[in-house]
PDBML (XML) file of the C-alpha atoms, coordinates in Angstrom:
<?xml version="1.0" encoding="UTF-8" ?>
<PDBx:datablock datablockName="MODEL"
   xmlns:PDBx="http://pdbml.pdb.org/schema/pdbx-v50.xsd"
   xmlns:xsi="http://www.w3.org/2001/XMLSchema-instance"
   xsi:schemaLocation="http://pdbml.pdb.org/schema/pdbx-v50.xsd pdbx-v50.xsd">
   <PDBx:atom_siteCategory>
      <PDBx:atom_site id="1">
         <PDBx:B_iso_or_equiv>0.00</PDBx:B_iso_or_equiv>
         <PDBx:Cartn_x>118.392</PDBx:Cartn_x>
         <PDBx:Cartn_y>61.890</PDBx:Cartn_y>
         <PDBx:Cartn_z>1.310</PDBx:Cartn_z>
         <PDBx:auth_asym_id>A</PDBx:auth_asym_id>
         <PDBx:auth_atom_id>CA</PDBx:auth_atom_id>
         <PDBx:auth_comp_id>UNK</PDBx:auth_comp_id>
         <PDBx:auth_seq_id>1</PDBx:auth_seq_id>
         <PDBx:group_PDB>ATOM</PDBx:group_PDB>
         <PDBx:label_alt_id xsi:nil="true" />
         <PDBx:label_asym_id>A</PDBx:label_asym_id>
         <PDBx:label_atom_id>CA</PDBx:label_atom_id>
         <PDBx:label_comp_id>UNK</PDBx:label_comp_id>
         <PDBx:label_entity_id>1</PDBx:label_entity_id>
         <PDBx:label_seq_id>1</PDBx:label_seq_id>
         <PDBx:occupancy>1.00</PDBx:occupancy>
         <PDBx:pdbx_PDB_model_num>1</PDBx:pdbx_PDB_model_num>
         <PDBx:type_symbol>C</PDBx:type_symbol>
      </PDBx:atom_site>
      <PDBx:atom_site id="2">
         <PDBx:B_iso_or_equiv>0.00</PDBx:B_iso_or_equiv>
         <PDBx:Cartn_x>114.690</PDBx:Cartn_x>
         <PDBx:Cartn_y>62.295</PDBx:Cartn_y>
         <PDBx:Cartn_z>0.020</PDBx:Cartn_z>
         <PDBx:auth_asym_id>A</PDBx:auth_asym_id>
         <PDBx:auth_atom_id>CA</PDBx:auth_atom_id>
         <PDBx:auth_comp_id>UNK</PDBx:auth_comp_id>
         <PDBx:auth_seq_id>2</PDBx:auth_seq_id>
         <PDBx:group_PDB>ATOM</PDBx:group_PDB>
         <PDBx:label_alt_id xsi:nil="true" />
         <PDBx:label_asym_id>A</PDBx:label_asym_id>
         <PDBx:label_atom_id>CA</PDBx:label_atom_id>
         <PDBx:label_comp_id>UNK</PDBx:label_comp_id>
         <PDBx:label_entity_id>1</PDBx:label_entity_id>
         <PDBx:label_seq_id>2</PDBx:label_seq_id>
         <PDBx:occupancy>1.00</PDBx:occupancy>
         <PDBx:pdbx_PDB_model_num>1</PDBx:pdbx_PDB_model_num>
         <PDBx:type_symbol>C</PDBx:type_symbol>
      </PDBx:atom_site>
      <PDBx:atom_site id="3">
         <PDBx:B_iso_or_equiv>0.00</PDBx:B_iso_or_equiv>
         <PDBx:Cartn_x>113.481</PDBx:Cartn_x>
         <PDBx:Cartn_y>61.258</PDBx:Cartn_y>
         <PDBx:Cartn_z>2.978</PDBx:Cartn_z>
         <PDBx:auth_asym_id>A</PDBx:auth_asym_id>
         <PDBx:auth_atom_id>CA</PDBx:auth_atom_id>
         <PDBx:auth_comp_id>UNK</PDBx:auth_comp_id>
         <PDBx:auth_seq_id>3</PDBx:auth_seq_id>
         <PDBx:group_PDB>ATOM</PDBx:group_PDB>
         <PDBx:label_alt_id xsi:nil="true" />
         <PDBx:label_asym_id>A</PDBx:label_asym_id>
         <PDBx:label_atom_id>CA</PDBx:label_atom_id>
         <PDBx:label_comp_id>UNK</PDBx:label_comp_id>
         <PDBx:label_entity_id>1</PDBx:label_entity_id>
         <PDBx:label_seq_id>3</PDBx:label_seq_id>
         <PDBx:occupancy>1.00</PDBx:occupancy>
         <PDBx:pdbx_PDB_model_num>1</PDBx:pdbx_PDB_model_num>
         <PDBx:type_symbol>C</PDBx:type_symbol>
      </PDBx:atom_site>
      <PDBx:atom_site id="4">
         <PDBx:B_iso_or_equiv>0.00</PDBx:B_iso_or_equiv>
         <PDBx:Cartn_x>116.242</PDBx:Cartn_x>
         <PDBx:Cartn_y>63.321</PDBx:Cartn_y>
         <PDBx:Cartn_z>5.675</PDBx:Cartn_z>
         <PDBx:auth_asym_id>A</PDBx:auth_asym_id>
         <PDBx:auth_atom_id>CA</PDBx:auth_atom_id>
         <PDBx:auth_comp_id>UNK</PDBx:auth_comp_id>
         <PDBx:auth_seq_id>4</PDBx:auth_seq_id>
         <PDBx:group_PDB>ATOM</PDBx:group_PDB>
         <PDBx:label_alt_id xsi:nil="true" />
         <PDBx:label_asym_id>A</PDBx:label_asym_id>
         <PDBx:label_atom_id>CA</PDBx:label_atom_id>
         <PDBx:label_comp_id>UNK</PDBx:label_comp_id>
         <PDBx:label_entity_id>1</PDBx:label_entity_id>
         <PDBx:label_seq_id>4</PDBx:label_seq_id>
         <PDBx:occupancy>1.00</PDBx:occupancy>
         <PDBx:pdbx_PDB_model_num>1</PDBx:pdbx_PDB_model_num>
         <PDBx:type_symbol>C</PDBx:type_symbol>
      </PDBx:atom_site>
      <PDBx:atom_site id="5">
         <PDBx:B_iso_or_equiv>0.00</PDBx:B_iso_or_equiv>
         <PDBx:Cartn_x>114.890</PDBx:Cartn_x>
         <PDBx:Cartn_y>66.738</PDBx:Cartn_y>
         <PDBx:Cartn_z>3.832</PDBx:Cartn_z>
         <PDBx:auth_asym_id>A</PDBx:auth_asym_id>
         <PDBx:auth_atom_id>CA</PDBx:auth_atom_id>
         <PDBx:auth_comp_id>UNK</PDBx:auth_comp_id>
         <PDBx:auth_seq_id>5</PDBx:auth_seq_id>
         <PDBx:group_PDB>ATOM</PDBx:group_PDB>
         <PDBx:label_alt_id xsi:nil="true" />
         <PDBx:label_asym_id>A</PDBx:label_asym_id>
         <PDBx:label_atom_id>CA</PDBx:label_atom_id>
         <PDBx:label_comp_id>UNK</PDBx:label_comp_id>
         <PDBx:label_entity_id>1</PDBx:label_entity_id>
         <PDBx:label_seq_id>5</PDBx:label_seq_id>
         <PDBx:occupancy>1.00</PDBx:occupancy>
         <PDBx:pdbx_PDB_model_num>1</PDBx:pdbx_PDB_model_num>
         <PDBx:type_symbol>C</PDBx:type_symbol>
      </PDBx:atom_site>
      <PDBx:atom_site id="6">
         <PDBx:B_iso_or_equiv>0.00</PDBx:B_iso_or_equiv>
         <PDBx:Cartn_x>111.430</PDBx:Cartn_x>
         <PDBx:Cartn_y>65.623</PDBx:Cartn_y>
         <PDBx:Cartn_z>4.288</PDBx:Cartn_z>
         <PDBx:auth_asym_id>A</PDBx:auth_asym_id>
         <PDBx:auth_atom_id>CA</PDBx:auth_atom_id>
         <PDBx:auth_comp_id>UNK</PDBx:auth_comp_id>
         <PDBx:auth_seq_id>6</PDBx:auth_seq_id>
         <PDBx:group_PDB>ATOM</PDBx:group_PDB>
         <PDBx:label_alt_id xsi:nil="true" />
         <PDBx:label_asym_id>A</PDBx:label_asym_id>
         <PDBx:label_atom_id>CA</PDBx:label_atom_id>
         <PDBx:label_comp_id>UNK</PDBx:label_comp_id>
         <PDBx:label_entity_id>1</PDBx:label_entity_id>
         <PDBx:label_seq_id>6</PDBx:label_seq_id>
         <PDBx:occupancy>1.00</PDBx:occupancy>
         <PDBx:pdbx_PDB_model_num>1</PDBx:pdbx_PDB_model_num>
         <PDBx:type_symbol>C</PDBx:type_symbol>
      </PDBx:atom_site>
      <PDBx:atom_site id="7">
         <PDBx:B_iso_or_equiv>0.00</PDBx:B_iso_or_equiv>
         <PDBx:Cartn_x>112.058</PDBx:Cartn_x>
         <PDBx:Cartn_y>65.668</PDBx:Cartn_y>
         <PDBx:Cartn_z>8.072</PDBx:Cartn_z>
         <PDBx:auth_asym_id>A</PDBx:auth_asym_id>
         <PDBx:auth_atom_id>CA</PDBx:auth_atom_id>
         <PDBx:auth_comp_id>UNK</PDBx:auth_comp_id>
         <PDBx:auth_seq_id>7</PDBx:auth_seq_id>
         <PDBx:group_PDB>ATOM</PDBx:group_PDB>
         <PDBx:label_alt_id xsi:nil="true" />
         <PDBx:label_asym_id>A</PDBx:label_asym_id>
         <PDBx:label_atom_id>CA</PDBx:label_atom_id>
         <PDBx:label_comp_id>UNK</PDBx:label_comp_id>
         <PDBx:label_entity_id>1</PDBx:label_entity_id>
         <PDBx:label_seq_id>7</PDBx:label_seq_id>
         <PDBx:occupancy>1.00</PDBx:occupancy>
         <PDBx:pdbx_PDB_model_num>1</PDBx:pdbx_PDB_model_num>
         <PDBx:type_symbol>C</PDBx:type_symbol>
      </PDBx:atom_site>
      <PDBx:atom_site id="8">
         <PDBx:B_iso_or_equiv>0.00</PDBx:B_iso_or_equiv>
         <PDBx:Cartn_x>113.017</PDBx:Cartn_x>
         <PDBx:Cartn_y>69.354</PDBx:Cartn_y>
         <PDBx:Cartn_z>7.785</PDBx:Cartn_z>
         <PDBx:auth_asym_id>A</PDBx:auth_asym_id>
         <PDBx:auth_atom_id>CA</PDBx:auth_atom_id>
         <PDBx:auth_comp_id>UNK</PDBx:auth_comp_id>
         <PDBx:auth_seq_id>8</PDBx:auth_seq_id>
         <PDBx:group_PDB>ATOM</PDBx:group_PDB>
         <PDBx:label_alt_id xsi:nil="true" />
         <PDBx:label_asym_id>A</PDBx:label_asym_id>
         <PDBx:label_atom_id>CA</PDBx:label_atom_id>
         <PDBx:label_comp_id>UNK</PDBx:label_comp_id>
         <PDBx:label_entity_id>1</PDBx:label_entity_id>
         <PDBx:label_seq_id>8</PDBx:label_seq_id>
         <PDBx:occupancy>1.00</PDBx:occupancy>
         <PDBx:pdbx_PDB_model_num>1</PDBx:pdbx_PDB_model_num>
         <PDBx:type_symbol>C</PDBx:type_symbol>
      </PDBx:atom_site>
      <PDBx:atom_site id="9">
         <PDBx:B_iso_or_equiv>0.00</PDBx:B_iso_or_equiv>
         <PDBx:Cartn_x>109.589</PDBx:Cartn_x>
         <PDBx:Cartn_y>70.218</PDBx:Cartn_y>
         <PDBx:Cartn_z>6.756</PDBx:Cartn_z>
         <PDBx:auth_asym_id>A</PDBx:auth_asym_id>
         <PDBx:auth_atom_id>CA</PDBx:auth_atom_id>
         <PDBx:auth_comp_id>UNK</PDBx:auth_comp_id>
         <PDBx:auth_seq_id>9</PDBx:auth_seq_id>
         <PDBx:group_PDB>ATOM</PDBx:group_PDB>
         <PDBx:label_alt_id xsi:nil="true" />
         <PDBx:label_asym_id>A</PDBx:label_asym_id>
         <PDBx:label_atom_id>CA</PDBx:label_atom_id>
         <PDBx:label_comp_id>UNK</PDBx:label_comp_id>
         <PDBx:label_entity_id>1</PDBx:label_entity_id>
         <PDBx:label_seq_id>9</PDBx:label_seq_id>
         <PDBx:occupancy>1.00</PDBx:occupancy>
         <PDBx:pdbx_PDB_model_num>1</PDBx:pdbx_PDB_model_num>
         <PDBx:type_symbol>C</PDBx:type_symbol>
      </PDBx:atom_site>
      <PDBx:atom_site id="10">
         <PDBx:B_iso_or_equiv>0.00</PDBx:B_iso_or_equiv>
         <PDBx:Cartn_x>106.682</PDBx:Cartn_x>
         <PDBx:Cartn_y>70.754</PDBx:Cartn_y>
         <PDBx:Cartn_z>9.759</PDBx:Cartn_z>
         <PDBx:auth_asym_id>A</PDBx:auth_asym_id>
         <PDBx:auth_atom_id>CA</PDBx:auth_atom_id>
         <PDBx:auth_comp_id>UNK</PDBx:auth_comp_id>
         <PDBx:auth_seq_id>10</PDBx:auth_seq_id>
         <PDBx:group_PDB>ATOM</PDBx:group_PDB>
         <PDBx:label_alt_id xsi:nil="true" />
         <PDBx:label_asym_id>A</PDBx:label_asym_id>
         <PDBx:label_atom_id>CA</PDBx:label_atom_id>
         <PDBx:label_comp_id>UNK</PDBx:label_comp_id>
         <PDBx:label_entity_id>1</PDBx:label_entity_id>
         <PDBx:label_seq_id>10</PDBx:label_seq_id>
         <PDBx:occupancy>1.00</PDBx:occupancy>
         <PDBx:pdbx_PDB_model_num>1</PDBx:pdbx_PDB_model_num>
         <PDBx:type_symbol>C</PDBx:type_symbol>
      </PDBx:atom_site>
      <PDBx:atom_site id="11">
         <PDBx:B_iso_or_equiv>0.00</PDBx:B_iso_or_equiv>
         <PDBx:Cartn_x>104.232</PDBx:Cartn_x>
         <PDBx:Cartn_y>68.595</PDBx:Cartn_y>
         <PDBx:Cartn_z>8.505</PDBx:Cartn_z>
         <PDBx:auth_asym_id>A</PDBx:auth_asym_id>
         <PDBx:auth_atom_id>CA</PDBx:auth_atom_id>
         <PDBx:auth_comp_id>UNK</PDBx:auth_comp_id>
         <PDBx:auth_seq_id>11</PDBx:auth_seq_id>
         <PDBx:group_PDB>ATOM</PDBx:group_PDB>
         <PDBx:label_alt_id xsi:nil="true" />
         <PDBx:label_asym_id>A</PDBx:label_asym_id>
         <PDBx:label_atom_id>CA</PDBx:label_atom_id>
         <PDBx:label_comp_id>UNK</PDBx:label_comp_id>
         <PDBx:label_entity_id>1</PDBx:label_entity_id>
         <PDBx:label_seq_id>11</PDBx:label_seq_id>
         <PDBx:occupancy>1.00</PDBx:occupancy>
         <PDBx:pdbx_PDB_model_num>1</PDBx:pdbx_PDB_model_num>
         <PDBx:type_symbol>C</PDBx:type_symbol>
      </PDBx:atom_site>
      <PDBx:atom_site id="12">
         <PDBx:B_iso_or_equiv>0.00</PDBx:B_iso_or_equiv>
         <PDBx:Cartn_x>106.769</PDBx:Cartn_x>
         <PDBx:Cartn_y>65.901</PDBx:Cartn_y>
         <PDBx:Cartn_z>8.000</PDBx:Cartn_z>
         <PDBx:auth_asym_id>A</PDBx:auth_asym_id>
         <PDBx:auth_atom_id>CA</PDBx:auth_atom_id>
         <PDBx:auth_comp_id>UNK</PDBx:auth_comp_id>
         <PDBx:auth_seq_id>12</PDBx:auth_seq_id>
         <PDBx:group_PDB>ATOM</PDBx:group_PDB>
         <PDBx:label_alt_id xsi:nil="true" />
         <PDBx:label_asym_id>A</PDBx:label_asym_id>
         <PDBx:label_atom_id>CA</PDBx:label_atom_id>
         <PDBx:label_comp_id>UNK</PDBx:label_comp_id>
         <PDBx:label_entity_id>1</PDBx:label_entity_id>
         <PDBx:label_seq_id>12</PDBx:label_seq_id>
         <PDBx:occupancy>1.00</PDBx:occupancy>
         <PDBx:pdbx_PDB_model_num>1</PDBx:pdbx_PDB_model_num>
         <PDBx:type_symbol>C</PDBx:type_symbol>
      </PDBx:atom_site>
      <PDBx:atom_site id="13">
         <PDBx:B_iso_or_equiv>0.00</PDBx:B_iso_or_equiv>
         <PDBx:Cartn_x>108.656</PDBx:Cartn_x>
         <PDBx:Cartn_y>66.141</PDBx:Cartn_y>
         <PDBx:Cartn_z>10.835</PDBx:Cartn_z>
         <PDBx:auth_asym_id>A</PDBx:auth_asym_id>
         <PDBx:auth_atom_id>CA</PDBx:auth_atom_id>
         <PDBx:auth_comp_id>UNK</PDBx:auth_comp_id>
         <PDBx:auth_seq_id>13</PDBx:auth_seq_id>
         <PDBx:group_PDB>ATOM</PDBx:group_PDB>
         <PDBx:label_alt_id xsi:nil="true" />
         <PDBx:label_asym_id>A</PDBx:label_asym_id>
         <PDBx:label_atom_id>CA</PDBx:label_atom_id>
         <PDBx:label_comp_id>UNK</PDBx:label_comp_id>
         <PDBx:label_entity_id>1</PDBx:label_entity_id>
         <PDBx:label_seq_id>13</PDBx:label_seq_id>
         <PDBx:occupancy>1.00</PDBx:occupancy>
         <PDBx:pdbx_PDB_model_num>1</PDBx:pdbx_PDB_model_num>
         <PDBx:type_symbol>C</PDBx:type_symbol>
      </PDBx:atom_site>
      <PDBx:atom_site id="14">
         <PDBx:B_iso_or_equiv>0.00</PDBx:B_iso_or_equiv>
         <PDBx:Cartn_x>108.085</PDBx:Cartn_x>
         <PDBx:Cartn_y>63.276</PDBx:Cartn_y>
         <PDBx:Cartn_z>12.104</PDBx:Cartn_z>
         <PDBx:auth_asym_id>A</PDBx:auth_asym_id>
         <PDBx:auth_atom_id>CA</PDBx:auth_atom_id>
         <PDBx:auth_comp_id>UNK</PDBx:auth_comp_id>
         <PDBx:auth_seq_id>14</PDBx:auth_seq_id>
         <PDBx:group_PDB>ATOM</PDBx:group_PDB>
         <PDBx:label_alt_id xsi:nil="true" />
         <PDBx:label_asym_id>A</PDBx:label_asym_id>
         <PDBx:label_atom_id>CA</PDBx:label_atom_id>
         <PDBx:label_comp_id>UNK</PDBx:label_comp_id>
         <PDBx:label_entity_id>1</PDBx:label_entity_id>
         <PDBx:label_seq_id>14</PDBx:label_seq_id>
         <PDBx:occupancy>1.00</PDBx:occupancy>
         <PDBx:pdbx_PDB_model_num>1</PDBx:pdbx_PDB_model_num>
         <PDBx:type_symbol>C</PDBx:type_symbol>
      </PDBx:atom_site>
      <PDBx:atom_site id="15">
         <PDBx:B_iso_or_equiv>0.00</PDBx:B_iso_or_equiv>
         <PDBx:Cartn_x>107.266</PDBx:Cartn_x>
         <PDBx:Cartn_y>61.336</PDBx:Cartn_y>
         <PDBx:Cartn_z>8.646</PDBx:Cartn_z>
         <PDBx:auth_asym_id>A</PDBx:auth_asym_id>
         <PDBx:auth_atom_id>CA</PDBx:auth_atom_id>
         <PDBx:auth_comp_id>UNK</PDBx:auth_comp_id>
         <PDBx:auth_seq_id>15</PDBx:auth_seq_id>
         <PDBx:group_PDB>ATOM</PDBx:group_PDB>
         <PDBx:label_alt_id xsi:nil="true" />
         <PDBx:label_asym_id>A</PDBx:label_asym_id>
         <PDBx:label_atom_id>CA</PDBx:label_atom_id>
         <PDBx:label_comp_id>UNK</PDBx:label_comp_id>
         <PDBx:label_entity_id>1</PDBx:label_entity_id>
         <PDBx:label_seq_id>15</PDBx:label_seq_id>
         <PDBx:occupancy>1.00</PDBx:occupancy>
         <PDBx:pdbx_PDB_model_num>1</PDBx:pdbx_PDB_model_num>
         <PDBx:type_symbol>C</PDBx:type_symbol>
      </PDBx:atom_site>
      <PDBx:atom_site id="16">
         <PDBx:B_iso_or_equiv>0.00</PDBx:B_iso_or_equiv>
         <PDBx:Cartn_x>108.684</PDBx:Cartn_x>
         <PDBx:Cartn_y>58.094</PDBx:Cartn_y>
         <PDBx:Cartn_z>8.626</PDBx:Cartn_z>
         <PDBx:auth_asym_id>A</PDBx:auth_asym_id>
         <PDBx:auth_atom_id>CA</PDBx:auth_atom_id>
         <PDBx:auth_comp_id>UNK</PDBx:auth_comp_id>
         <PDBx:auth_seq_id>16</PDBx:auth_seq_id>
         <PDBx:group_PDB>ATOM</PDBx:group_PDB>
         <PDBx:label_alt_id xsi:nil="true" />
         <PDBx:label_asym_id>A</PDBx:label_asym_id>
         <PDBx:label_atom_id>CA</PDBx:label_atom_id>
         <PDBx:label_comp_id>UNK</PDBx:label_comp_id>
         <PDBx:label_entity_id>1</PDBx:label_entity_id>
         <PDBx:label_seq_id>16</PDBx:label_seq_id>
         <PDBx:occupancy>1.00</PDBx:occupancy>
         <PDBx:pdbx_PDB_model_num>1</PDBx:pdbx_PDB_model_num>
         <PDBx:type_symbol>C</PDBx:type_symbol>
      </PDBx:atom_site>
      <PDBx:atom_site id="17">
         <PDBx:B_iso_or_equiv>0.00</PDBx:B_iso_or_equiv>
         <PDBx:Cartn_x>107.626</PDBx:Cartn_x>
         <PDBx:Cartn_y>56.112</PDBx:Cartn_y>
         <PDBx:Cartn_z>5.645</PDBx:Cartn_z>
         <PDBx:auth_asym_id>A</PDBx:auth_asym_id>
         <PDBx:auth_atom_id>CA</PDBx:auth_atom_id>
         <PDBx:auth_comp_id>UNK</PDBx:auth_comp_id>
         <PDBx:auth_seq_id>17</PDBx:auth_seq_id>
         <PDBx:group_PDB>ATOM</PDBx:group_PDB>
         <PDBx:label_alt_id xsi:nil="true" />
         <PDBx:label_asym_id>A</PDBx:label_asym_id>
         <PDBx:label_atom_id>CA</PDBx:label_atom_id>
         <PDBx:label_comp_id>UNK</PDBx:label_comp_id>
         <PDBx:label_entity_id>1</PDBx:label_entity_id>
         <PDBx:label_seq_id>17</PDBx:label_seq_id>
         <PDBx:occupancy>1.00</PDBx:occupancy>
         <PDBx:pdbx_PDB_model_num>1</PDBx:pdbx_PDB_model_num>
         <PDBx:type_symbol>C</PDBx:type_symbol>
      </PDBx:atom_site>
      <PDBx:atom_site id="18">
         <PDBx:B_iso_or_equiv>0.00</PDBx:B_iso_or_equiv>
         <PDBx:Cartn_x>107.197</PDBx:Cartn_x>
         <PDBx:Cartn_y>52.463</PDBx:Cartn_y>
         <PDBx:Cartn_z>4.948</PDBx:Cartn_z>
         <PDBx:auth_asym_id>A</PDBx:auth_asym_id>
         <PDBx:auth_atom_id>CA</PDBx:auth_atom_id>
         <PDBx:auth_comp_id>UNK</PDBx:auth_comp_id>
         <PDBx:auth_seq_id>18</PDBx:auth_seq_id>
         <PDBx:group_PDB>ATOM</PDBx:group_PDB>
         <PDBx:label_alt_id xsi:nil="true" />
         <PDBx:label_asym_id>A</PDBx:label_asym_id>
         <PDBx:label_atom_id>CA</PDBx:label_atom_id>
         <PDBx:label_comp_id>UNK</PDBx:label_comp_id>
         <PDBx:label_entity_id>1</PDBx:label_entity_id>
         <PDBx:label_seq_id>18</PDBx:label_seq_id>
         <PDBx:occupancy>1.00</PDBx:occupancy>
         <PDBx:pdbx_PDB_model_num>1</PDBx:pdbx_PDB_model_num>
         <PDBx:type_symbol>C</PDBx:type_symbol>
      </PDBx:atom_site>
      <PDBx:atom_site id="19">
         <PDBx:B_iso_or_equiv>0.00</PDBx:B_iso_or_equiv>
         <PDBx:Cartn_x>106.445</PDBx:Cartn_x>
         <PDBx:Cartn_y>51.807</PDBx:Cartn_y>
         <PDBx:Cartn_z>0.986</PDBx:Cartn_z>
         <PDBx:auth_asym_id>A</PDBx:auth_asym_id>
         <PDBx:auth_atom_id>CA</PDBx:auth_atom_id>
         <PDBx:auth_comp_id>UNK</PDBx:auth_comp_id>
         <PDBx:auth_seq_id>19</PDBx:auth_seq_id>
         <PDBx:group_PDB>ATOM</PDBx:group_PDB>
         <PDBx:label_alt_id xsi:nil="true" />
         <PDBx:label_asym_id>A</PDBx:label_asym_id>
         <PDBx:label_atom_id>CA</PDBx:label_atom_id>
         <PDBx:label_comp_id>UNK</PDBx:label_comp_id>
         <PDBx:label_entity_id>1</PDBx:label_entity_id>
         <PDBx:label_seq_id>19</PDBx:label_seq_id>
         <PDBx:occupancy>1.00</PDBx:occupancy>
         <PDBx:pdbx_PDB_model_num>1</PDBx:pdbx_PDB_model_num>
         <PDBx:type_symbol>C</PDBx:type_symbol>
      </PDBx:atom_site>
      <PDBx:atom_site id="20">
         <PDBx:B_iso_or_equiv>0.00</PDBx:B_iso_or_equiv>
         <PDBx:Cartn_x>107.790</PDBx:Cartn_x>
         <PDBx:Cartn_y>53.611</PDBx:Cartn_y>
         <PDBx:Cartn_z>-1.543</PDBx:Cartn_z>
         <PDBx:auth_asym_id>A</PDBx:auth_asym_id>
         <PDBx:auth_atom_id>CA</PDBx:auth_atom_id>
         <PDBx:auth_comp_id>UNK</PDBx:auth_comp_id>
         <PDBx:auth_seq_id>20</PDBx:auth_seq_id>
         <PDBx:group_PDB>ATOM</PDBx:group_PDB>
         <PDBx:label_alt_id xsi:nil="true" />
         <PDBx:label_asym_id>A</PDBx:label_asym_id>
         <PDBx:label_atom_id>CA</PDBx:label_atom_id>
         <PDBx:label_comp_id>UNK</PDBx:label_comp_id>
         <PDBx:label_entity_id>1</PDBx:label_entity_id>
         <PDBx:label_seq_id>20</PDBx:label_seq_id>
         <PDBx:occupancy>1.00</PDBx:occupancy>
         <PDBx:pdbx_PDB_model_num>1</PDBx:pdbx_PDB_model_num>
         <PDBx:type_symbol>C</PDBx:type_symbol>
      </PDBx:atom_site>
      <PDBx:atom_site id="21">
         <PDBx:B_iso_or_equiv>0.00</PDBx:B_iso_or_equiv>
         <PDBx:Cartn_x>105.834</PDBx:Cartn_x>
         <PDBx:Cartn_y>53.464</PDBx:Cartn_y>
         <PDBx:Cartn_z>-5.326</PDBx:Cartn_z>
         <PDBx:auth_asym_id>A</PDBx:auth_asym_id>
         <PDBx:auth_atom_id>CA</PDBx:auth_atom_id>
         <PDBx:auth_comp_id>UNK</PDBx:auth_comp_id>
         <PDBx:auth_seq_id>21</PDBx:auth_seq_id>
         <PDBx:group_PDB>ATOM</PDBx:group_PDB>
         <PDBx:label_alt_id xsi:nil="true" />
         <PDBx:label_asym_id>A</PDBx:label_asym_id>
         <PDBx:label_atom_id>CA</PDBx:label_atom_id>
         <PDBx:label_comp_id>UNK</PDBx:label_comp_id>
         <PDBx:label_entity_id>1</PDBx:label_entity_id>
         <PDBx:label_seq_id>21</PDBx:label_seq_id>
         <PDBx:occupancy>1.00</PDBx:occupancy>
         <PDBx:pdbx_PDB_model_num>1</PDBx:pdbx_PDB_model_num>
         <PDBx:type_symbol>C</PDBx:type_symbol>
      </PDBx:atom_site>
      <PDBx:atom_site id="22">
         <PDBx:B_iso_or_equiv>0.00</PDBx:B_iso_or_equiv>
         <PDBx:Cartn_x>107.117</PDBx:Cartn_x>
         <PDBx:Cartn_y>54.929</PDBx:Cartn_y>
         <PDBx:Cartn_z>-7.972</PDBx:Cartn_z>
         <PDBx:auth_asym_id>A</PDBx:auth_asym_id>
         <PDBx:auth_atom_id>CA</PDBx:auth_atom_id>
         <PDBx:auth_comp_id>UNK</PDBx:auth_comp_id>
         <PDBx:auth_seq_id>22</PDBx:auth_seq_id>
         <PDBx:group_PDB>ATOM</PDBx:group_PDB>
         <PDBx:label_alt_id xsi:nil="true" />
         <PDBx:label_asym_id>A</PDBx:label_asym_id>
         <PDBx:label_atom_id>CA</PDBx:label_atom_id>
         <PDBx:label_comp_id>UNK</PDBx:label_comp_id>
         <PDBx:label_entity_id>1</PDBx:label_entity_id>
         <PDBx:label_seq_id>22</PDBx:label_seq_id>
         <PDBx:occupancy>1.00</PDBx:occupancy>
         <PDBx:pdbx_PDB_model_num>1</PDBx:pdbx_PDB_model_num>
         <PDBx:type_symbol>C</PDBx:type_symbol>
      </PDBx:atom_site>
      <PDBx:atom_site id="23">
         <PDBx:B_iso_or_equiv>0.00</PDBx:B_iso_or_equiv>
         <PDBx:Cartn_x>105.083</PDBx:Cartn_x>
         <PDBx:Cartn_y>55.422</PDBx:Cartn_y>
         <PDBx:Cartn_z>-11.453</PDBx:Cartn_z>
         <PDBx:auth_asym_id>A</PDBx:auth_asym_id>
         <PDBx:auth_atom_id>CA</PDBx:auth_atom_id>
         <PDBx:auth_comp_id>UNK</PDBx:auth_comp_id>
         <PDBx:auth_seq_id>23</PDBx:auth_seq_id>
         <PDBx:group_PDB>ATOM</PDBx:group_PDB>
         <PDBx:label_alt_id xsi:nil="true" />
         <PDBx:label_asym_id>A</PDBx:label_asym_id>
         <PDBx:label_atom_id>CA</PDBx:label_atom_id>
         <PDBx:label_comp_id>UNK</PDBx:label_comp_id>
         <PDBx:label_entity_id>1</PDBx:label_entity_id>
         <PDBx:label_seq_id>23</PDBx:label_seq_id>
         <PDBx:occupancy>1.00</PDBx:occupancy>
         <PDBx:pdbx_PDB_model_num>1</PDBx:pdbx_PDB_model_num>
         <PDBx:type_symbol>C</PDBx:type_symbol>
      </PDBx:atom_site>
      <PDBx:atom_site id="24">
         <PDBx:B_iso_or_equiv>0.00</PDBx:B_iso_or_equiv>
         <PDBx:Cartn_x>106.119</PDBx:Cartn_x>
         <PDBx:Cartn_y>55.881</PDBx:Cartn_y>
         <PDBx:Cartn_z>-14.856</PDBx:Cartn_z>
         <PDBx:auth_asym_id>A</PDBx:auth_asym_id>
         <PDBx:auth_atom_id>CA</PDBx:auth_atom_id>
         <PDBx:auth_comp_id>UNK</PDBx:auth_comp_id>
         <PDBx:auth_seq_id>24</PDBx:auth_seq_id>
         <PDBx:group_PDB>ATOM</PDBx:group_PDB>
         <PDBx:label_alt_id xsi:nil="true" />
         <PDBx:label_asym_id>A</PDBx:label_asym_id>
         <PDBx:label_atom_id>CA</PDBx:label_atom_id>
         <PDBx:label_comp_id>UNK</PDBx:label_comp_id>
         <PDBx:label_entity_id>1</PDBx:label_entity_id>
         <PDBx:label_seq_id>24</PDBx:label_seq_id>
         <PDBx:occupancy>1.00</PDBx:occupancy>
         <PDBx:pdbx_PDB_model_num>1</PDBx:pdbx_PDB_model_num>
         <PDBx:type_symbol>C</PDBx:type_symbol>
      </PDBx:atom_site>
   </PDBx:atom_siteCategory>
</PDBx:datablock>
């Protein structure tokens, strides 16, 4: 779903990532 909304923004449109990293 995080990644779906991202597509509704311009600048990530077209955003299709390949590595997620997630930091405590």
């Amino acid at each position: 779903e995080m990644v779906r909304r991202m597509g509704l923004y311009p600048i990530l449109e077209d955003f299709r990532p390949v590595e997620q990293c997630n930091l405590d």
